[in-house]
Protein backbone atom coordinates (compact mmCIF):
# COMPACT_ATOMS: atom_id res chain seq x y z
CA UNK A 1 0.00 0.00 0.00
CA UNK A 2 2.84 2.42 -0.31
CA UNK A 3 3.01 2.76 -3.09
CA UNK A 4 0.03 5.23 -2.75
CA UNK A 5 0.84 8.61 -1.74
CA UNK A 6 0.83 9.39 2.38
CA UNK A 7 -2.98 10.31 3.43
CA UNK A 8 -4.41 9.37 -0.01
CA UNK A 9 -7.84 7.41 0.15
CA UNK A 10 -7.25 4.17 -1.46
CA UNK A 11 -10.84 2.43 -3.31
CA UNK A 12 -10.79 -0.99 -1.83
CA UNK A 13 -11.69 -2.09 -5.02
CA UNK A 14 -8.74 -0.79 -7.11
CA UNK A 15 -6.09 -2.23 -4.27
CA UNK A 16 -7.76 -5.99 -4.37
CA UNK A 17 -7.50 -5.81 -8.72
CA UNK A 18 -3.84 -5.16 -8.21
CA UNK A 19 -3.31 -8.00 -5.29
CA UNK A 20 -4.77 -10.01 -8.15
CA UNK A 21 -2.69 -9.53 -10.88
CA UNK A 22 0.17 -8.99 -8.87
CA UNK A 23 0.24 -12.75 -7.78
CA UNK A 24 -0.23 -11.63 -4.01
CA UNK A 25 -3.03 -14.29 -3.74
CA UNK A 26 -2.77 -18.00 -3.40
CA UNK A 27 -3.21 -19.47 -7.38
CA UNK A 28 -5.89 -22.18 -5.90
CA UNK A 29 -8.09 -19.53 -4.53
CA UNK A 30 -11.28 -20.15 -6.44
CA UNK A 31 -12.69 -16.34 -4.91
CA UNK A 32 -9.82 -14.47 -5.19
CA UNK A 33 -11.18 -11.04 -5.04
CA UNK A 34 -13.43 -11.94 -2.13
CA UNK A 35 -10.41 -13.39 0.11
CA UNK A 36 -8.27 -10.58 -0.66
CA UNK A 37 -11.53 -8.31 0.80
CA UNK A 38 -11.09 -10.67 3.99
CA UNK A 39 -7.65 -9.67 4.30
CA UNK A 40 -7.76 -6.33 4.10
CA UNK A 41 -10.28 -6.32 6.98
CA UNK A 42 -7.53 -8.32 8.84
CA UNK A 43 -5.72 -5.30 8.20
CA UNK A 44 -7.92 -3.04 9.59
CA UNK A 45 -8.44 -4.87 12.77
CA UNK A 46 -4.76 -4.73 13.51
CA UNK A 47 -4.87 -1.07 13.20
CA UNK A 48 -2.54 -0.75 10.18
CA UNK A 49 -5.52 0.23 8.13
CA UNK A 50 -8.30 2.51 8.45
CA UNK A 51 -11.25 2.79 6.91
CA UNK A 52 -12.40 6.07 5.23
CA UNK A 53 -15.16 5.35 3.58
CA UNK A 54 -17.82 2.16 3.87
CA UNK A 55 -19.70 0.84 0.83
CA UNK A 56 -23.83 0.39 1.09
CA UNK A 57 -23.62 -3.28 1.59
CA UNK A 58 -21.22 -2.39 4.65
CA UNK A 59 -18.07 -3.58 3.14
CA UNK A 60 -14.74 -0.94 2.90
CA UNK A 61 -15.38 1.10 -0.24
CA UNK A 62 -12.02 3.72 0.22
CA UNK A 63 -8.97 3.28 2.83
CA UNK A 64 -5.30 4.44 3.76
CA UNK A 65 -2.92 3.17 5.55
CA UNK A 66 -1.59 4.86 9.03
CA UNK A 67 1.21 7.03 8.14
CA UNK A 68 3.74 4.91 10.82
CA UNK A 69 3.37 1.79 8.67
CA UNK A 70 3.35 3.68 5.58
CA UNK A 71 6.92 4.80 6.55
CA UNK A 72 7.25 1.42 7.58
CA UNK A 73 6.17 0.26 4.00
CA UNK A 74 8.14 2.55 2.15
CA UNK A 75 11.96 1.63 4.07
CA UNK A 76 11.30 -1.89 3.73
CA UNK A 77 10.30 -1.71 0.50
CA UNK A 78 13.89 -0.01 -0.58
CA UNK A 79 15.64 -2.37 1.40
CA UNK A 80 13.64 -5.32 -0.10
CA UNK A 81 13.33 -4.07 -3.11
CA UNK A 82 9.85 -4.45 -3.82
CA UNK A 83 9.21 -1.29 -5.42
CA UNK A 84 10.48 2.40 -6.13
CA UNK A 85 9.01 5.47 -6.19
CA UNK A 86 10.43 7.61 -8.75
CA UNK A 87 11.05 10.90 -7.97
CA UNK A 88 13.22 14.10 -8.96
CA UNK A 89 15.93 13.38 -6.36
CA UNK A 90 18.01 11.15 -8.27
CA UNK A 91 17.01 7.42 -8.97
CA UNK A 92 20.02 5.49 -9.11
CA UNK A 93 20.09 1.58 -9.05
CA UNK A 94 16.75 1.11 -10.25
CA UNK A 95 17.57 -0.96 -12.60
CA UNK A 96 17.07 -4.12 -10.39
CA UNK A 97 13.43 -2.81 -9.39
CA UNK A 98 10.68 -4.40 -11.04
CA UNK A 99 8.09 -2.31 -9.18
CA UNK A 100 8.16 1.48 -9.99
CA UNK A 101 4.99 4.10 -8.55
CA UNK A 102 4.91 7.43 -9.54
CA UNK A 103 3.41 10.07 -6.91
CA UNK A 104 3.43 13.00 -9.04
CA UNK A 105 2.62 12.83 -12.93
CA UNK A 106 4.38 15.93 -13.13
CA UNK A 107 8.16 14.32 -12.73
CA UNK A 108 7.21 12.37 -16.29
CA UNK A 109 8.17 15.51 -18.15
CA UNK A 110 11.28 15.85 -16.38
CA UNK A 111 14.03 14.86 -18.54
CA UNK A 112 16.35 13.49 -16.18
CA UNK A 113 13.55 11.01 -14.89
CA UNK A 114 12.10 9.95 -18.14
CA UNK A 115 15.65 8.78 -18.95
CA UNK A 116 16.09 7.20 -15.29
CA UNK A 117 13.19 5.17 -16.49
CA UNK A 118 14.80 4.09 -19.78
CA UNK A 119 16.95 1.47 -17.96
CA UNK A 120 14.15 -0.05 -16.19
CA UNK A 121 14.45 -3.06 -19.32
CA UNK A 122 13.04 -5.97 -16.34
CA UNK A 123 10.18 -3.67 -14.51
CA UNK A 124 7.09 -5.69 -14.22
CA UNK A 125 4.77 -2.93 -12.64
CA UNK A 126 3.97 0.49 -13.43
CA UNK A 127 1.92 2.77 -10.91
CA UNK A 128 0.93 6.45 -11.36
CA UNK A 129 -0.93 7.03 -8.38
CA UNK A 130 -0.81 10.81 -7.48
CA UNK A 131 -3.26 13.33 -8.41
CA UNK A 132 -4.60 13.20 -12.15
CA UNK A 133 -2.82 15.19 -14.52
CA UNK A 134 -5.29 17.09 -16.32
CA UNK A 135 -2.86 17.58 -19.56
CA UNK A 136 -0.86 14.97 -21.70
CA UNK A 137 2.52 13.82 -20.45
CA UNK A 138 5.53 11.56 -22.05
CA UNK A 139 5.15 8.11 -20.23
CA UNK A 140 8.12 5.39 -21.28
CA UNK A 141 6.40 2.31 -22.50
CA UNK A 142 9.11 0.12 -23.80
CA UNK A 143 8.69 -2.27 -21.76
CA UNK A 144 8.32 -5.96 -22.83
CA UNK A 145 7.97 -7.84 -19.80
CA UNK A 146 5.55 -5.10 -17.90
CA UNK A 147 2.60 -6.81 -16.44
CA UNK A 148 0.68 -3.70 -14.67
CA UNK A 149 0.12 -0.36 -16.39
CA UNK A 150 -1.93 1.70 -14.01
CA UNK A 151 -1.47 5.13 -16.05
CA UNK A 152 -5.85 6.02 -15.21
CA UNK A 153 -4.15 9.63 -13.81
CA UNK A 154 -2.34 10.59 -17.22
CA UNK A 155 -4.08 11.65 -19.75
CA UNK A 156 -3.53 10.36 -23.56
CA UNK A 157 -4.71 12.38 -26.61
CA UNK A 158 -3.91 10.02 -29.01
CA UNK A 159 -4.17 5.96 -28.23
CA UNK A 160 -0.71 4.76 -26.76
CA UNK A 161 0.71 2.56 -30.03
CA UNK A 162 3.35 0.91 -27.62
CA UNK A 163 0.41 -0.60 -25.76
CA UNK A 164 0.15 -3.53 -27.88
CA UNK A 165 3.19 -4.15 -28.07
CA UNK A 166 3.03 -5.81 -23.97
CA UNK A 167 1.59 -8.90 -24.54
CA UNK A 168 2.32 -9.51 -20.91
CA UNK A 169 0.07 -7.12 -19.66
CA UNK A 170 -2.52 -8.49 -17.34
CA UNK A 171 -3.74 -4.83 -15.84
CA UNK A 172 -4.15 -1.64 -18.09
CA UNK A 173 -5.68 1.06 -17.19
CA UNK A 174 -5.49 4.55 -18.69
CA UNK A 175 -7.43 8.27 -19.46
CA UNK A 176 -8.94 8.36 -23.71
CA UNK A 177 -11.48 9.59 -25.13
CA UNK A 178 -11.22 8.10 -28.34
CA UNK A 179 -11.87 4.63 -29.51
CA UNK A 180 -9.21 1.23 -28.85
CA UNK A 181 -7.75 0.00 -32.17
CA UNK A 182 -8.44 -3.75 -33.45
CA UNK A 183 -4.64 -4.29 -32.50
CA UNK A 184 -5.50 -4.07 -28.83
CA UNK A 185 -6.90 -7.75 -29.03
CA UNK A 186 -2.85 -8.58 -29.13
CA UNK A 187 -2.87 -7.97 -25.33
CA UNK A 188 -4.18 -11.67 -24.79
CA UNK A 189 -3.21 -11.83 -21.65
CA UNK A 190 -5.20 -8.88 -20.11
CA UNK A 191 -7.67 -9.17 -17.39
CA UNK A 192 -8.46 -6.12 -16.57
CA UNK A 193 -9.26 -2.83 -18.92
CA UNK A 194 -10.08 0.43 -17.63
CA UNK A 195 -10.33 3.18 -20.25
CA UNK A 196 -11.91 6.23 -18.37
CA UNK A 197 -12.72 9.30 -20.25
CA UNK A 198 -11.62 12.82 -19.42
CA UNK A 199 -14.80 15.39 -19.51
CA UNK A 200 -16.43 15.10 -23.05
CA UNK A 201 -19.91 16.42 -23.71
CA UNK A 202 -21.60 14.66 -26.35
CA UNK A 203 -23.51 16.74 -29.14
CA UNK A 204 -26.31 15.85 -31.72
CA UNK A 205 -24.86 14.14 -34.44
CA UNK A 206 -21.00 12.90 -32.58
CA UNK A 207 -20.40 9.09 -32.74
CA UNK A 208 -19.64 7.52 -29.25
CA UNK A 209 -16.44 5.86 -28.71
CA UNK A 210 -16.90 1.98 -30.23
CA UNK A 211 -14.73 -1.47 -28.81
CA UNK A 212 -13.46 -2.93 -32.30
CA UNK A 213 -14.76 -6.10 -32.50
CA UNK A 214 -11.41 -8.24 -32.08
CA UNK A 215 -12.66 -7.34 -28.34
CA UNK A 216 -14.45 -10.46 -28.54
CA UNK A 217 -10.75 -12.56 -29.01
CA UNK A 218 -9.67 -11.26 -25.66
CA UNK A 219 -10.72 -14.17 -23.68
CA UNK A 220 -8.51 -13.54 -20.34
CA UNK A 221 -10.99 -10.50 -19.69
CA UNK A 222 -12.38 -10.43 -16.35
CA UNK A 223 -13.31 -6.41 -16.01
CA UNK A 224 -14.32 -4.41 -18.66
CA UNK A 225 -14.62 -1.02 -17.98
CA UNK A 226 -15.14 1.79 -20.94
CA UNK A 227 -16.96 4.83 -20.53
CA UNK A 228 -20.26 5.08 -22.75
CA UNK A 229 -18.57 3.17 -25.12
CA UNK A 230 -21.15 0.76 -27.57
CA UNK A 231 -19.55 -3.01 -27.65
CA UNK A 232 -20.02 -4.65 -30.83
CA UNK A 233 -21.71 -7.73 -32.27
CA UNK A 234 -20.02 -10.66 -31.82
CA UNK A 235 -17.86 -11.02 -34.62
CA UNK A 236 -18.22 -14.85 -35.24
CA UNK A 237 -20.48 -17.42 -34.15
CA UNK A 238 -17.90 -18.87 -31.35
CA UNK A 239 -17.08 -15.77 -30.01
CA UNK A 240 -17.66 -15.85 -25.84
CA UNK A 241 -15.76 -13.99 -23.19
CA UNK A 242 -16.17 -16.79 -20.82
CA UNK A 243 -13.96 -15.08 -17.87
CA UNK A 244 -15.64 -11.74 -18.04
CA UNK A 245 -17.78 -11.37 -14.88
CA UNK A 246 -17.70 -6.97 -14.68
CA UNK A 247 -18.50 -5.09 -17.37
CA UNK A 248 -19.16 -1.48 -16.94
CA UNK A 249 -19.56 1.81 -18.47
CA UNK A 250 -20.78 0.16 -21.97
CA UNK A 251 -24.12 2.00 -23.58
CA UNK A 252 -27.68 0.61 -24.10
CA UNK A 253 -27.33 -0.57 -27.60
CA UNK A 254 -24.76 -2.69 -26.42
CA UNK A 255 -26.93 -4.63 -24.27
CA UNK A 256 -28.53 -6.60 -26.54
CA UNK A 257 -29.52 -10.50 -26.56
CA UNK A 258 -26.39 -11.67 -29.19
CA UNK A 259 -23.99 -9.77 -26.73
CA UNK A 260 -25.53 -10.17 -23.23
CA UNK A 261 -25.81 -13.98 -24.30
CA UNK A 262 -21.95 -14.62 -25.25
CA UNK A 263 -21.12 -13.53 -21.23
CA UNK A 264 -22.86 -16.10 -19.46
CA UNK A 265 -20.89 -15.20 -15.99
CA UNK A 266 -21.65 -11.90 -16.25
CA UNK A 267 -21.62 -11.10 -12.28
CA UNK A 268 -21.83 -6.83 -12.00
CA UNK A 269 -23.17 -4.58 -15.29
CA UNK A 270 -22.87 -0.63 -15.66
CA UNK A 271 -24.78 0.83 -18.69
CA UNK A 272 -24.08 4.68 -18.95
CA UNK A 273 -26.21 6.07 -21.25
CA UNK A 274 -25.18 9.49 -22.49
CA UNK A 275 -27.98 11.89 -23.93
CA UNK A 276 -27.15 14.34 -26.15
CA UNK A 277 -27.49 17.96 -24.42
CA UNK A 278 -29.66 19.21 -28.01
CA UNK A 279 -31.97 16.12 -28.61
CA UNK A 280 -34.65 14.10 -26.84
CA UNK A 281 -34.44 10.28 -27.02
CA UNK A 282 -36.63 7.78 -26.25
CA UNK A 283 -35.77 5.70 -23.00
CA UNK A 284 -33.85 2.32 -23.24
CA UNK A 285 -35.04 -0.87 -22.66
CA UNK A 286 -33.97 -3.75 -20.47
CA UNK A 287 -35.66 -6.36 -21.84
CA UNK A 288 -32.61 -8.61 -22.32
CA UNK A 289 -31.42 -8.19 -18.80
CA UNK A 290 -33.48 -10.67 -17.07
CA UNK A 291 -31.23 -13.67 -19.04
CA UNK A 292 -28.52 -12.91 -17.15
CA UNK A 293 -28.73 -15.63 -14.46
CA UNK A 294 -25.39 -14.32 -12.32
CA UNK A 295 -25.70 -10.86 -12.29
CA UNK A 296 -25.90 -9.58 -9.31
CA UNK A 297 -25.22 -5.59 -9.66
CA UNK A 298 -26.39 -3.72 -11.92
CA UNK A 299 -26.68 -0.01 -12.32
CA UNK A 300 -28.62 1.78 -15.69
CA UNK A 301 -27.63 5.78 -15.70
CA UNK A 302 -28.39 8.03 -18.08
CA UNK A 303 -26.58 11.17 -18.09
CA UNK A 304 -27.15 14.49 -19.00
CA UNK A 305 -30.98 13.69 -18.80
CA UNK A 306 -33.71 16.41 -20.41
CA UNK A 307 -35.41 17.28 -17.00
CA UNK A 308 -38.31 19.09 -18.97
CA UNK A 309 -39.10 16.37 -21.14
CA UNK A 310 -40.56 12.72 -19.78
CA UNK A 311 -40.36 9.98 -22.52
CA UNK A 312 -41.72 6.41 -21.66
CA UNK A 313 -39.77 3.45 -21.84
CA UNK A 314 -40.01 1.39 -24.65
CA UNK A 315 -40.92 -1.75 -22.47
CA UNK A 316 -41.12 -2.42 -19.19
CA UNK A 317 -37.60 -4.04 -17.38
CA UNK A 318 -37.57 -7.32 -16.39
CA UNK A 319 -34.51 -7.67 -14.05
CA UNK A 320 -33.23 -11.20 -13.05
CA UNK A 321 -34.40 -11.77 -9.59
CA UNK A 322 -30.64 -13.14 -8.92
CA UNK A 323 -29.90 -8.95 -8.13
CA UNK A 324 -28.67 -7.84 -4.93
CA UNK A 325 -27.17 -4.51 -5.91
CA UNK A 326 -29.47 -2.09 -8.09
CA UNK A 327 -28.71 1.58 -9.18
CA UNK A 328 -30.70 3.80 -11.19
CA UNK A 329 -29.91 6.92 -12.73
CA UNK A 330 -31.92 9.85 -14.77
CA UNK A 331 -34.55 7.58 -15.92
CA UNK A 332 -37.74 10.06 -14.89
CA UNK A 333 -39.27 6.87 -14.28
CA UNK A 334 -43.12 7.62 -12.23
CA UNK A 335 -42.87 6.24 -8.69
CA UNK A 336 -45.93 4.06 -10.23
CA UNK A 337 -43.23 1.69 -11.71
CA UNK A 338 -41.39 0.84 -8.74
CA UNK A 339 -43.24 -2.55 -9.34
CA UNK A 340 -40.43 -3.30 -11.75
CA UNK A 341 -38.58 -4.15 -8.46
CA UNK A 342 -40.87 -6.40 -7.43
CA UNK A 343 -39.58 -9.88 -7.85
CA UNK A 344 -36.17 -8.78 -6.59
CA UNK A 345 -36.47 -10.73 -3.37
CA UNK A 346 -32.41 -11.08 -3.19
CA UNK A 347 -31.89 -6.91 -2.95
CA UNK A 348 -29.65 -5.36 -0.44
CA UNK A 349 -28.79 -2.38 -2.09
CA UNK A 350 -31.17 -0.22 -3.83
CA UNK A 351 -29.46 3.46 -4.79
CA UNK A 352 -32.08 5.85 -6.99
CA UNK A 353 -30.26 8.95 -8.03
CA UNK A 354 -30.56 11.76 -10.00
CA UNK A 355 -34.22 12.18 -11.03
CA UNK A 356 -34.76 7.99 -11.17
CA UNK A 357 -37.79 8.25 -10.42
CA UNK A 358 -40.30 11.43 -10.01
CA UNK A 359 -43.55 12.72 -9.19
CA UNK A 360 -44.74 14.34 -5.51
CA UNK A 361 -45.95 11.22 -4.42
CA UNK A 362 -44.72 7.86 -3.86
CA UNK A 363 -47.26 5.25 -2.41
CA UNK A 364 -46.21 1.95 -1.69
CA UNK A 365 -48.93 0.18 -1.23
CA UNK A 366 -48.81 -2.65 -3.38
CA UNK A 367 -48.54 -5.89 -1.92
CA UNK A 368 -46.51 -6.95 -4.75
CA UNK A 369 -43.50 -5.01 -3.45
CA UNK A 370 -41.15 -6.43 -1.00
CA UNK A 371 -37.89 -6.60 -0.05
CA UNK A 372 -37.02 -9.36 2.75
CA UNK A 373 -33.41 -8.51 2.33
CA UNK A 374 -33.08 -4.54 1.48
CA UNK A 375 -30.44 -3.45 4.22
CA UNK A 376 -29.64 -0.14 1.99
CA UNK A 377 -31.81 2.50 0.65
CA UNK A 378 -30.84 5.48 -1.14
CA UNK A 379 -32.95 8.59 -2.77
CA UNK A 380 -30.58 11.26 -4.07
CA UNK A 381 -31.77 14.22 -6.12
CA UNK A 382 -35.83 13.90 -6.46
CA UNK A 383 -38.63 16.29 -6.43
CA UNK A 384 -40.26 13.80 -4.09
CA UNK A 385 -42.66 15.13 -1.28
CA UNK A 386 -44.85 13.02 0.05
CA UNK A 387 -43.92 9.48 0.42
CA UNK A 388 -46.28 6.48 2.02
CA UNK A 389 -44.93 3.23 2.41
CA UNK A 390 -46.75 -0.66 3.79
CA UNK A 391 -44.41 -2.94 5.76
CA UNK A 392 -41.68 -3.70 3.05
CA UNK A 393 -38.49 -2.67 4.76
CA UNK A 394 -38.23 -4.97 7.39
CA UNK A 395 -34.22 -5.58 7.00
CA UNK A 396 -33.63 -2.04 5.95
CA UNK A 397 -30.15 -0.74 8.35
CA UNK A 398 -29.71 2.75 6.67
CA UNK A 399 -31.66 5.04 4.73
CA UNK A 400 -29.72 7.82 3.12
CA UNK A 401 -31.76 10.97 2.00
CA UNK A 402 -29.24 13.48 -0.28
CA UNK A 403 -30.52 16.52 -1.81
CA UNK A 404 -34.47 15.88 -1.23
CA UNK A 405 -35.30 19.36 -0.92
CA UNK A 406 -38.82 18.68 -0.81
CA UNK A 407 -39.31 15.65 1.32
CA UNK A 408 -41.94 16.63 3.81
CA UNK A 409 -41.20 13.72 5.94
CA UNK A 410 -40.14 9.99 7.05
CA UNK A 411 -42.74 7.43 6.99
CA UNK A 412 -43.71 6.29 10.36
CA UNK A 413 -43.15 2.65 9.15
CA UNK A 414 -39.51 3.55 8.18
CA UNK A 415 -38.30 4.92 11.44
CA UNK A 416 -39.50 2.51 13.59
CA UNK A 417 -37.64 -0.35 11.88
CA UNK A 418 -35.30 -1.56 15.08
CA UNK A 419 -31.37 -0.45 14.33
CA UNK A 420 -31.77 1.60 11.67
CA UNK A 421 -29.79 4.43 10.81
CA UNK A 422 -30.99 7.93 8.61
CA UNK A 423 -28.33 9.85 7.10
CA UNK A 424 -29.58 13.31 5.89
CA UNK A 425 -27.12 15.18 3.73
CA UNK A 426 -28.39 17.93 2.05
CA UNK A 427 -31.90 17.93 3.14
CA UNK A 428 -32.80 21.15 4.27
CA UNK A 429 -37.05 20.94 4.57
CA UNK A 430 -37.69 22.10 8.17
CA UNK A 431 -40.81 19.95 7.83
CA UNK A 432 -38.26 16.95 7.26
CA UNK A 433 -35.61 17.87 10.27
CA UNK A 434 -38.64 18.35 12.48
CA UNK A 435 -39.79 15.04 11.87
CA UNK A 436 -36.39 13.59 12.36
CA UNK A 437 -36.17 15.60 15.84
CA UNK A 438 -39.53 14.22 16.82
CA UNK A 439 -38.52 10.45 16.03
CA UNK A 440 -35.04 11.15 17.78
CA UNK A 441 -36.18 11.94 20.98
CA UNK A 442 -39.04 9.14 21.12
CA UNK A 443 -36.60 6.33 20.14
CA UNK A 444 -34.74 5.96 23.35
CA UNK A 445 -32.33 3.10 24.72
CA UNK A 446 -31.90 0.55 22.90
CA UNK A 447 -34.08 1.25 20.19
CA UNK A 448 -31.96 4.81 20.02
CA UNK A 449 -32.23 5.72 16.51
CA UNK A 450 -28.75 6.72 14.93
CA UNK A 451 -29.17 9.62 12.81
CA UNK A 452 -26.43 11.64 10.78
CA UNK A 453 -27.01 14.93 9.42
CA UNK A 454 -24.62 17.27 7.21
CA UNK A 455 -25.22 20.21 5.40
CA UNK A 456 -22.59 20.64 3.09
CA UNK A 457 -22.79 24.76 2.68
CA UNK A 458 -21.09 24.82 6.08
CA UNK A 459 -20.01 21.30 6.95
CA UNK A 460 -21.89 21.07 9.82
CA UNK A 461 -22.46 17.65 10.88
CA UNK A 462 -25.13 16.39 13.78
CA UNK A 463 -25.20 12.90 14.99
CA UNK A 464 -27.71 11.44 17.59
């Protein structure tokens, strides 16, 4: 973990990926990622990690490591030689590393370092890990035997032709906005591809980035992750990406039955969809979702949604009941079709944000709707104000209320579920807070209920 800066938060899920294809996990693990989550909790129980930041289903979403054992880290590590961190100071005998981190992007256009890093012929790893680097800078890539590329906080204007050339390259990860080239299938090796994009707007007319279709050849693939990007047909009858079991950030038209169907252990799904600022489109369907028999997250955003315009869906979603996780985005959905949800009888985590669903009323009183298992609720950005609910929250542990400026108040039903906690960020209704007060103050001992508050104009945070 040093090779993060000091104080930086670390996502949880970035540091297990690494462990992965760094080999830091036993080969006959059959859950690798899930282990690695076990021992990084064994880490925070021994006090050499803390937590920052905890996920909905109560898991460790960001962390950092306690600045005595990241000193501790950081010696041993030079004395081990398990990795370097390049820096201006001089970088002699790093020839022999075959880990190298980079803490400041800005050091790449440094002469002197760039040709440090020209005798690195054996490194194995490559980590830029300080701040993101909002314009392009010369990164070294001749590397044949590099394994890990982590390069998400340097951005590339044109697509990095060396790339292809590391057919050892289990981890890439990088900052493009345009699309991959055919040649990228080369990498067959690669488990993990993260192409993030760096603030685009899309227009009327503009094509969205495209995967070529030798994507389908890349068979080692375990996380997809492309922003908005469509993925193509499958570009012969055979074609299957057997190992992939996250793919995220892909648009609607890529979800269709031909693709979905070649990914049979398809276990989390992101579909961005990205609306052009000047047009109105009609909403995207899911009707394909429901044969994926794995999948267990999914989340369906649409960004830059038309707030004054409310188009239908094309057909009603039928999502396979195997979900636990489900987040949806800019949809405009009326709270009338919260009965999509209703044969998800495995959910724990249900996030609506941004407009998912609107109207002033939400009524749940349909029988039809339950949730034996929903620990995690979260409405972010509605125009919500009245909200009735039946007895369908049973399990719920935390309800999270950000920017519901008109949410009159909490149903009675809610708060007196038995250790639950509210967190109100953002929520400034005096209607609301007073109803939070009241239900404060009546729930005494051990049926206290924990409440968090924060306004974020001033920071102020109350707890009870």
């Amino acid at each position: 973990m040093g090779v993060f800066p000091l104080d930086s938060d670390i996502a949880a899920s970035k540091l297990i990926k690494l462990w992965c294809v760094e080999g830091f996990l036993a080969l006959h693990e059959t859950n690798p990622s899930i282990n690695a989550m076990v021992y990084l909790e064994d880490l925070v129980s021994a006090n050499v990690v803390k937590v920052r930041q905890h996920s909905s289903s109560g898991g460790i979403k960001t962390c950092n490591i306690y600045p005595v054992f990241w000193h501790i880290c950081m010696r041993e590590a030079g004395e081990q030689k398990f990795f370097h961190v390049i820096d201006s100071n001089g970088n002699q005998g790093i020839e022999s590393q075959r880990r190298h981190c980079i803490h400041n992007n800005v050091l790449l256009g440094i002469k002197d370092v760039r040709k440090s890093m020209t005798s690195i012929s054996n490194v194995r790893s490559i980590l830029c890990t300080g701040p993101h680097h909002q314009y392009p800078v010369p990164i070294c890539l001749g590397f044949s035997l590099l394994r890990v590329l982590d390069a998400l906080t340097v951005r590339f204007y044109g697509f990095p032709s060396e790339v292809v050339k590391l057919v050892r390259l289990r981890y890439l990860a990088f900052t493009y906005n345009g699309n991959l080239p055919a040649s990228i299938s080369k990498l067959c090796n690669l488990e993990y591809l993260i192409v993030r994009q760096y603030l685009s707007i899309l227009s009327s007319g503009a094509r969205r980035p495209y995967l070529p279709k030798e994507i389908w050849d890349m068979q080692a693939l375990r996380h997809l992750q492309v922003m908005g990007s469509d993925l193509p047909d499958p570009s012969y009858d055979g074609a299957l990406l057997p190992n992939l079991s996250t793919l995220s950030g892909i648009s609607a038209r890529s979800c269709t039955k031909e693709i979905l169907g070649r990914i049979p252990n398809l276990n989390k799904l992101g579909v961005q969809i990205e609306l052009a600022l000047d047009v109105d489109e009609p909403m995207p369907c899911f009707e394909h979702l429901s044969s994926l028999h794995k999948l267990e997250s999914l989340k369906w955003s649409i960004v830059n949604p038309n707030m004054k315009v409310v188009v239908p869906p094309l057909s009603f979603p039928v999502f396979p009941p195997s979900l636990k996780k489900l987040t949806l985005g800019g949809l405009r959905l009326p709270w009338e079709m919260m009965i999509i949800t209703a044969e998800l009888r495995n959910l724990e985590v249900l996030k609506l944000q941004c407009y998912a669903f609107q109207g002033r009323v939400w009524k749940m009183d349909d029988e039809r709707i339950f949730w034996p298992k929903l620990r995690y609720l979260l409405i972010e950005d509605t125009d919500l104000e009245e909200w009735y609910v039946s007895g369908c929250f049973d399990s719920l542990k935390c309800l999270s209320l950000r920017h519901c400026y008109k949410l009159k108040e909490i149903p009675q039903q809610i708060v007196c579920i038995e250790h639950l906690g509210i967190e109100v960020d953002d929520c400034n209704n005096p209607s609301l807070m007073a109803s939070i007060k009241h239900w404060a103050k009546k729930r005494v001992g051990s049926r206290k209920l924990r409440v968090c508050v924060k306004f974020s104009a001033d920071d102020r945070k109350l707890k009870s």
